[in-house]
Structure formats: C-alpha cells, structure tokens
Protein backbone atom coordinates (compact mmCIF):
# COMPACT_ATOMS: atom_id res chain seq x y z
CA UNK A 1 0.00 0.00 0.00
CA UNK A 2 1.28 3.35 -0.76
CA UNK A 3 2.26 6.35 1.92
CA UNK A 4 -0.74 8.75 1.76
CA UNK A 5 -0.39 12.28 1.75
CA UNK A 6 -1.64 14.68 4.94
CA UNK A 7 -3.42 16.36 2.66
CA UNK A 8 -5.41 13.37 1.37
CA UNK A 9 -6.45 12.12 4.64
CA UNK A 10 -9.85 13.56 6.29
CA UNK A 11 -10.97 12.28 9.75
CA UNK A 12 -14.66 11.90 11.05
CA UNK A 13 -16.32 11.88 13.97
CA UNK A 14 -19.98 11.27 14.45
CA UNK A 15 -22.67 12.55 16.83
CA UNK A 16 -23.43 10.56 19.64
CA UNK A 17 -25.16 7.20 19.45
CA UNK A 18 -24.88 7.94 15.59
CA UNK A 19 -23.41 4.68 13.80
CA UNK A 20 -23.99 5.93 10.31
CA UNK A 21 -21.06 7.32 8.29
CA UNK A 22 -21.84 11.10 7.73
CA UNK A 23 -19.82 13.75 5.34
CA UNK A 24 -21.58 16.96 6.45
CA UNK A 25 -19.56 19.83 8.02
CA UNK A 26 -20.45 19.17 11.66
CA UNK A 27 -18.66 15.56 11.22
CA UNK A 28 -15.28 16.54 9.68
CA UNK A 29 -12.40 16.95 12.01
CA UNK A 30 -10.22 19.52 10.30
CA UNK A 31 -7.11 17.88 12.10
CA UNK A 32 -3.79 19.11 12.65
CA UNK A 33 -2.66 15.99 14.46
CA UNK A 34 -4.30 12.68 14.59
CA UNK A 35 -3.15 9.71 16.67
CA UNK A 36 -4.66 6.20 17.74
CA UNK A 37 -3.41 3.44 19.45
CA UNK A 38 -5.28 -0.33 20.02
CA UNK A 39 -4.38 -1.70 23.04
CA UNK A 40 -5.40 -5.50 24.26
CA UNK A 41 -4.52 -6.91 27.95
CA UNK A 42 -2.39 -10.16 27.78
CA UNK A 43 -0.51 -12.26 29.53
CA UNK A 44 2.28 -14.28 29.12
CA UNK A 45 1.93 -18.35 29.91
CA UNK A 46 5.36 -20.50 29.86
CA UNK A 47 4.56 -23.71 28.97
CA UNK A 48 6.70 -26.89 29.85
CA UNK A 49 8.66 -28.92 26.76
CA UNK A 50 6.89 -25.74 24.57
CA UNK A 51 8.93 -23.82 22.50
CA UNK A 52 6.42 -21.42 21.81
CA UNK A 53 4.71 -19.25 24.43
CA UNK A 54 1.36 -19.08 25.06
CA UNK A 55 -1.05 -15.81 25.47
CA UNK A 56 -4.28 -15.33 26.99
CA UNK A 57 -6.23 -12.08 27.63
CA UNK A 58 -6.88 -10.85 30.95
CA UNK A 59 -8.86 -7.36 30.19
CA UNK A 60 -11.03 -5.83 27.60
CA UNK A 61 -9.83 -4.53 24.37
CA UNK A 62 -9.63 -0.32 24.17
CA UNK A 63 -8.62 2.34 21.87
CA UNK A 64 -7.63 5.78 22.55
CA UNK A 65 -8.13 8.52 20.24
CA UNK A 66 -6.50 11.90 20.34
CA UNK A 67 -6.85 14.94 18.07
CA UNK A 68 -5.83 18.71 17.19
CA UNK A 69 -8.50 20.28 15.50
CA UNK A 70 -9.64 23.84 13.81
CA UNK A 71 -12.89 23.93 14.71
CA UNK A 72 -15.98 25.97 12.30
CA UNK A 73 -18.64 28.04 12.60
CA UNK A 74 -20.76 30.07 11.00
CA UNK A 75 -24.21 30.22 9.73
CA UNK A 76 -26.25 27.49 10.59
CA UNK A 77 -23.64 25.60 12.15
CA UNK A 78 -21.02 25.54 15.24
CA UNK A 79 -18.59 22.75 15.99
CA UNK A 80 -18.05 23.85 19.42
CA UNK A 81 -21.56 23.37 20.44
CA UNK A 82 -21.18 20.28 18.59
CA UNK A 83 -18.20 18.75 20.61
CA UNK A 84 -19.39 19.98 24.02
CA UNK A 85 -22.49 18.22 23.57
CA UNK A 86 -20.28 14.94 23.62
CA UNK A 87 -19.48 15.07 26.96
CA UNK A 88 -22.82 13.72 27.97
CA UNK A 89 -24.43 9.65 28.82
CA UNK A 90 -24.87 7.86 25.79
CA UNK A 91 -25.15 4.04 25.35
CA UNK A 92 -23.28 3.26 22.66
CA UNK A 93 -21.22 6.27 21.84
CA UNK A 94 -20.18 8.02 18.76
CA UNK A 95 -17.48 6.34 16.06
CA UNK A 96 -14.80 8.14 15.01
CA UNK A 97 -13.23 7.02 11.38
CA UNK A 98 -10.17 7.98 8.84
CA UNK A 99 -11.05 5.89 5.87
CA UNK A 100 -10.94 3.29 6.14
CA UNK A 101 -9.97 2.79 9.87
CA UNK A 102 -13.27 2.96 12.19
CA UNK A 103 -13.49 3.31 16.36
CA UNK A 104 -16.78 2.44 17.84
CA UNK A 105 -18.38 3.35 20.94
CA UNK A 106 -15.58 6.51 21.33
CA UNK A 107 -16.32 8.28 24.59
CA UNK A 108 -15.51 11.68 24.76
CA UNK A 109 -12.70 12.14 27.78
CA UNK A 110 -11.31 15.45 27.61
CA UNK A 111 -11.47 18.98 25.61
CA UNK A 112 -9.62 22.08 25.89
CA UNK A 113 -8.46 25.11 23.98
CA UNK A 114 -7.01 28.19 24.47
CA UNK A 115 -8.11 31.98 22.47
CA UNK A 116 -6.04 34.86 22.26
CA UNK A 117 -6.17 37.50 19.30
CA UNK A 118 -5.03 37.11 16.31
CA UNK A 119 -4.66 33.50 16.51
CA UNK A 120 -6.83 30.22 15.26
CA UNK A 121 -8.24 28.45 18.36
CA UNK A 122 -6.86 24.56 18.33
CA UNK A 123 -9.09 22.30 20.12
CA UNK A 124 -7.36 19.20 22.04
CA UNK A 125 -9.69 16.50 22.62
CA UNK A 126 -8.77 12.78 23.91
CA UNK A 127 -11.60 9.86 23.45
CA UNK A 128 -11.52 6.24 24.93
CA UNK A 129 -12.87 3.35 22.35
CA UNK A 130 -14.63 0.65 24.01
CA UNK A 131 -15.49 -1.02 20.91
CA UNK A 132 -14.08 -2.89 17.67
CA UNK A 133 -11.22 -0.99 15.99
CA UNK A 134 -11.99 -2.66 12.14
CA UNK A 135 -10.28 -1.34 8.78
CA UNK A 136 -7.34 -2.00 6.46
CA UNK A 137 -5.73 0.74 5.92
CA UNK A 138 -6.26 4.61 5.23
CA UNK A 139 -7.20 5.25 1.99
CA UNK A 140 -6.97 9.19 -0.08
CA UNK A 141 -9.87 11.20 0.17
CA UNK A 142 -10.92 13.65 -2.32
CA UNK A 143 -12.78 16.94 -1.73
CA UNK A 144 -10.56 18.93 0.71
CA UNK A 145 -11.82 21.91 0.15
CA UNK A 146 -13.09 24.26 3.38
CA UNK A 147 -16.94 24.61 3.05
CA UNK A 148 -18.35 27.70 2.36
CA UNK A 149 -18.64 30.54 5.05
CA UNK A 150 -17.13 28.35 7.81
CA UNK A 151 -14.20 31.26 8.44
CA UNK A 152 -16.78 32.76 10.72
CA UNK A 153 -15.19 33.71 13.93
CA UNK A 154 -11.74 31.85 13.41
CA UNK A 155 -8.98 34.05 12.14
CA UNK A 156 -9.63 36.53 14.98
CA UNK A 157 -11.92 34.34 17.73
CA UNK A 158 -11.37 37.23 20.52
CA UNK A 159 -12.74 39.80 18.31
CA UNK A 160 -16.25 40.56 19.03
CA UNK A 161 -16.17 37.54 21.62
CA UNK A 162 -17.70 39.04 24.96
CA UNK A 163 -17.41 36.91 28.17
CA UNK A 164 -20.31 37.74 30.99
CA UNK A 165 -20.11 36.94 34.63
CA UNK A 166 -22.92 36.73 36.70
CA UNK A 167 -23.39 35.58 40.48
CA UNK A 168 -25.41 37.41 43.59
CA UNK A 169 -26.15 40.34 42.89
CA UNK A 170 -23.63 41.17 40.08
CA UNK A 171 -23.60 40.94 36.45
CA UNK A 172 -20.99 42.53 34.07
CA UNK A 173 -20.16 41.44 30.34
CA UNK A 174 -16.49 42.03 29.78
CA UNK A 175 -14.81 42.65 26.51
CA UNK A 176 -11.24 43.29 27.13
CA UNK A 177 -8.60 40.82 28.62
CA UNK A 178 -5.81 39.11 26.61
CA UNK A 179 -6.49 35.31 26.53
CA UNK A 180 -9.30 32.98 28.21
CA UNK A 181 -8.44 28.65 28.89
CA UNK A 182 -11.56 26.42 28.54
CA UNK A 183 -11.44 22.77 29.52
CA UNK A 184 -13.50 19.59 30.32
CA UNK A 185 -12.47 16.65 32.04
CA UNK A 186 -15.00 13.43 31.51
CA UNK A 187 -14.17 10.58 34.01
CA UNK A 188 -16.03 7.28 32.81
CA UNK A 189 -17.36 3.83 34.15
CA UNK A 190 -17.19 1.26 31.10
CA UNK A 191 -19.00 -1.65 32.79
CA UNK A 192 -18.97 -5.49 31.28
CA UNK A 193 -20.76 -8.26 31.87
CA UNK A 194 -20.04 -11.69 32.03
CA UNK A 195 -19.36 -13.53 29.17
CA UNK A 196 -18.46 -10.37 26.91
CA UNK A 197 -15.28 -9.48 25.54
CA UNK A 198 -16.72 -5.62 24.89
CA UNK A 199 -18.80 -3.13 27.33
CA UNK A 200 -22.06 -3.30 26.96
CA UNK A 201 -22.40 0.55 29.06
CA UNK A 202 -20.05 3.68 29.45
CA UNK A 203 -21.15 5.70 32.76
CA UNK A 204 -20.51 9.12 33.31
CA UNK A 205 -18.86 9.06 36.54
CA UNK A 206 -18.23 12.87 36.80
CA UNK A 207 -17.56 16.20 34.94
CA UNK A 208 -15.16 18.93 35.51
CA UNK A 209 -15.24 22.28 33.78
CA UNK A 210 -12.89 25.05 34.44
CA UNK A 211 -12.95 28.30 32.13
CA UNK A 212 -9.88 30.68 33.23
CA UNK A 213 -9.75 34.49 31.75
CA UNK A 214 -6.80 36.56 31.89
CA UNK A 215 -5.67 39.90 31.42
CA UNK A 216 -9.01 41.73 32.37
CA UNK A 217 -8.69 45.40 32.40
CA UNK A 218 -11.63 46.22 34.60
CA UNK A 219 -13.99 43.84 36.61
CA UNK A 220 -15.56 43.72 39.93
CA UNK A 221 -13.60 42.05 42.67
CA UNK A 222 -15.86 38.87 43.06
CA UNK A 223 -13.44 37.00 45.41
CA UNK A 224 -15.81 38.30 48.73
CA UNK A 225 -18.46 35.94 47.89
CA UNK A 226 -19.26 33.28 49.94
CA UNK A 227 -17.28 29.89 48.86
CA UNK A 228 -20.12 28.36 47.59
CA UNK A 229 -21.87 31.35 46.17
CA UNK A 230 -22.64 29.97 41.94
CA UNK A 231 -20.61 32.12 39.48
CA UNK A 232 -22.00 31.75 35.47
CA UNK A 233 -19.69 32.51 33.33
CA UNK A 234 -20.52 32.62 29.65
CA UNK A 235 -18.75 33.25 26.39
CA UNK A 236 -20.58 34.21 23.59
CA UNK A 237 -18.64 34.31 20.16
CA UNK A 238 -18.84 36.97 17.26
CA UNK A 239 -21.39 34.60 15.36
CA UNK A 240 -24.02 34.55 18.38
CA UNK A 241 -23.32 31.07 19.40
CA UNK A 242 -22.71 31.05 23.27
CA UNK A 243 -21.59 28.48 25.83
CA UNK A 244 -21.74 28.79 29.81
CA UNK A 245 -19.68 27.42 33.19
CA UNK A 246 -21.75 27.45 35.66
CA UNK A 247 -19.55 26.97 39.31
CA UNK A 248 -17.81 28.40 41.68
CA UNK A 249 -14.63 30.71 41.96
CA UNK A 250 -12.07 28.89 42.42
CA UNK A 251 -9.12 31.74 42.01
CA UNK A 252 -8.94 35.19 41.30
CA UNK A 253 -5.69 37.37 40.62
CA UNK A 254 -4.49 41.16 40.38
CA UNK A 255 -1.60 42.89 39.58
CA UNK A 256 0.18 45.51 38.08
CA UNK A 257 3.49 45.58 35.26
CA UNK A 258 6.09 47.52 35.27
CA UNK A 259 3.89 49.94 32.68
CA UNK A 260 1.71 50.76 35.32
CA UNK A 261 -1.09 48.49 33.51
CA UNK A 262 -4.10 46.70 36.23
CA UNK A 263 -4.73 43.51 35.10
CA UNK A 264 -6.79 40.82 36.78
CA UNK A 265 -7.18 37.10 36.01
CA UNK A 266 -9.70 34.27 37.53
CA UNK A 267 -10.88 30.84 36.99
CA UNK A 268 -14.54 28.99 37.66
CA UNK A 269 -14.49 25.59 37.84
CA UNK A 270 -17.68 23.49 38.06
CA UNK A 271 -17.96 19.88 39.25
CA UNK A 272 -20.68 17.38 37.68
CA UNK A 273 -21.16 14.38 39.43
C-alpha cells in the first residue's frame, strides 16, 4: 500500500449514538494531528517442553483517540456546540473514522483550547474506544476543500467575543482581557458483563469544567463571595453562538506591570457528578 499524503487524509467523527457514516460539516475533524493506538490486555503463559509461548487475555480490548482540530462556525452551524455536547451519557457512543480505519463506541474524555487574538483556536480533545477498531488501511480522500462561510469567527476568535459573569447580585459582560483557557475533564465507568469481551455501558462518573480568563482590564472584585456562592460565566462568540460554566470561583488574581497596567485574572471551575 502506498504512503498517503496529509493532505489526502480527512478524519470523522460522528454525533453521539450515531453509527452511520456522515460527510456533512459538523462531522469533519479539520485535524492538525491525529493519533490512535489499540491496546489488548495479555498475559504471558510459559509452557513446559513448549517452545512457543502461550497468550491469553486478561482485560477488555480499548482504543484511545486523540486529536488537534480547527474547529468551524458560521451560519447554521457551530462545531463547538457540537463537541461539548459529547461530553454527555450515551449508550453506545459516537465512532470516530479515517477511511478506512473505524473506532466504535468513542467516549468523549477530555477537551480544551485556548483563544487569544489574532490567533486560530486549536481544540485538544482525547476519546476512549470501548469497541471494535476494524479497517485495512487509510485510503486518499478527495474533496478537501473548506466549506463555504465556515471562516466565521476563526482568524480573529477574541474579536467581538464578549465573556459575561454573573453571580449574587452582580452581572458585568467584559470585553477586554488578553487570553481565556476552557477545559473539560469526563471521568467514565465502562461496565462489562459476564461472558463479553466488549462493554455493553459507558457511565458518566463525573464532569469537571474550568474556564480561566486573563488579562481583564476592569472587573468587579468577586473574590468576597461566599465559597459556595454559583458564578456563570458565559462566552458568547462573534457569530451569536454562546456556551456557559456554571460553578464556583475557584481563584482570582491582580496585579500591576512595570507599565503601570491593572490587570486581573480568575478561573470557575464546576464539578458534575
């Protein structure tokens, strides 16, 4: 089989508890790095006057999936929205495929990415196959070109990108700091059952968010709330399409450089369990 060409390879990843193969713009990954790795629990038997050892598996099969991608969005669509919504319960999970290597029942297990002007956000996300890694190979794909009007809000994500805080008694929508950090951390419960070589269920055991803004020129000091006082953050892009944190304060920061420029930072982290 011939090498294949970076630019001739497209990855996929489908909604959740979607099984069918989909080419529509909310299912491409536009990947900058791609990796995978099939993984099967064995061990090693000796056996007397044998030559030859023997293996037998002790544990379940798994995959693990990890990506870099540019996400899009623009009218009608957002990829964002899209990927958060994988962090969720689903019973058999979504597949993620590079012709013509598919992973089934991929669980979503962590996303981040980091915005600062001028720059393309990159989205890291990690996801744990529970299922049957199948294919042969990966094949060329034709058709690379970026679909139409999906530049929305990606060559300068900051710009026009307001972030809104909102607890007890205080609300204010911010549009100047230098950089915001958004993450989620998934921790899942495969469970088996007897007699089956694959799970038959992927529990969400708990969620963690944690959205961290720097470099705010002006804000309220919120830090005099109560520990356990809610704090909703929530970011709302140049396109209209919004997403929220909804936890408490976990850190807040001020200081002053050497130019005699204020800048505060904090973070909100919010537990699911």
């Amino acid at each position: 089989m011939p090498y294949v060409a970076y630019q001739n390879v497209r990855a996929f990843l489908s909604a959740g508890d979607s099984q069918s193969l989909s080419t529509g713009t909310y299912n491409i990954l536009y990947a900058t790095t791609f990796n995978a790795s099939n993984t099967t629990q064995l061990k090693r038997i000796k056996r007397i006057g044998q030559e030859l050892d023997y293996y037998i598996q002790t544990g379940p099969k798994s995959a693990s999936i990890s990506t870099t991608v540019i996400p899009v969005t623009g009218a009608g669509f957002n990829q964002f929205t899209g990927f958060l919504a994988l962090t969720g319960d689903f019973t058999s999970g979504s597949y993620i495929q590079v012709p013509n290597y598919r992973f089934d029942k991929c669980f979503l297990k962590s996303f981040s990415f980091s915005a600062e002007p001028w720059k393309p956000i990159f989205v890291d996300m990690q996801f744990d196959s529970y299922g049957l890694a199948t294919g042969d190979g990966i094949n060329s794909y034709a058709g690379q070109d970026f679909p139409t009007g999906a530049q929305t809000g990606i060559v300068s994500p900051l710009r026009g990108t307001s972030i809104t805080f909102t607890t007890t008694n205080f609300t204010q929508t911010i549009n100047q700091y230098e950089n915001l950090n958004f993450s989620v951390e998934v921790d899942r419960a495969p469970n088996f059952e007897i007699g089956n070589e694959y799970t038959t269920k992927v529990s969400v055991a708990k969620i963690t968010k944690s959205l961290q803004v720097n470099g705010i020129s002006n804000i309220d000091w919120l830090s005099d709330y109560q520990p356990n006082t809610s704090v909703t953050g929530t970011i709302t892009m140049a396109d209209g399409n919004s997403f929220s944190v909804i936890g408490v304060l976990s850190s807040q920061t001020s200081s002053v450089d050497n130019n005699g420029v204020a800048k505060g930072g904090l973070q909100i982290v919010e537990e699911m369990i």
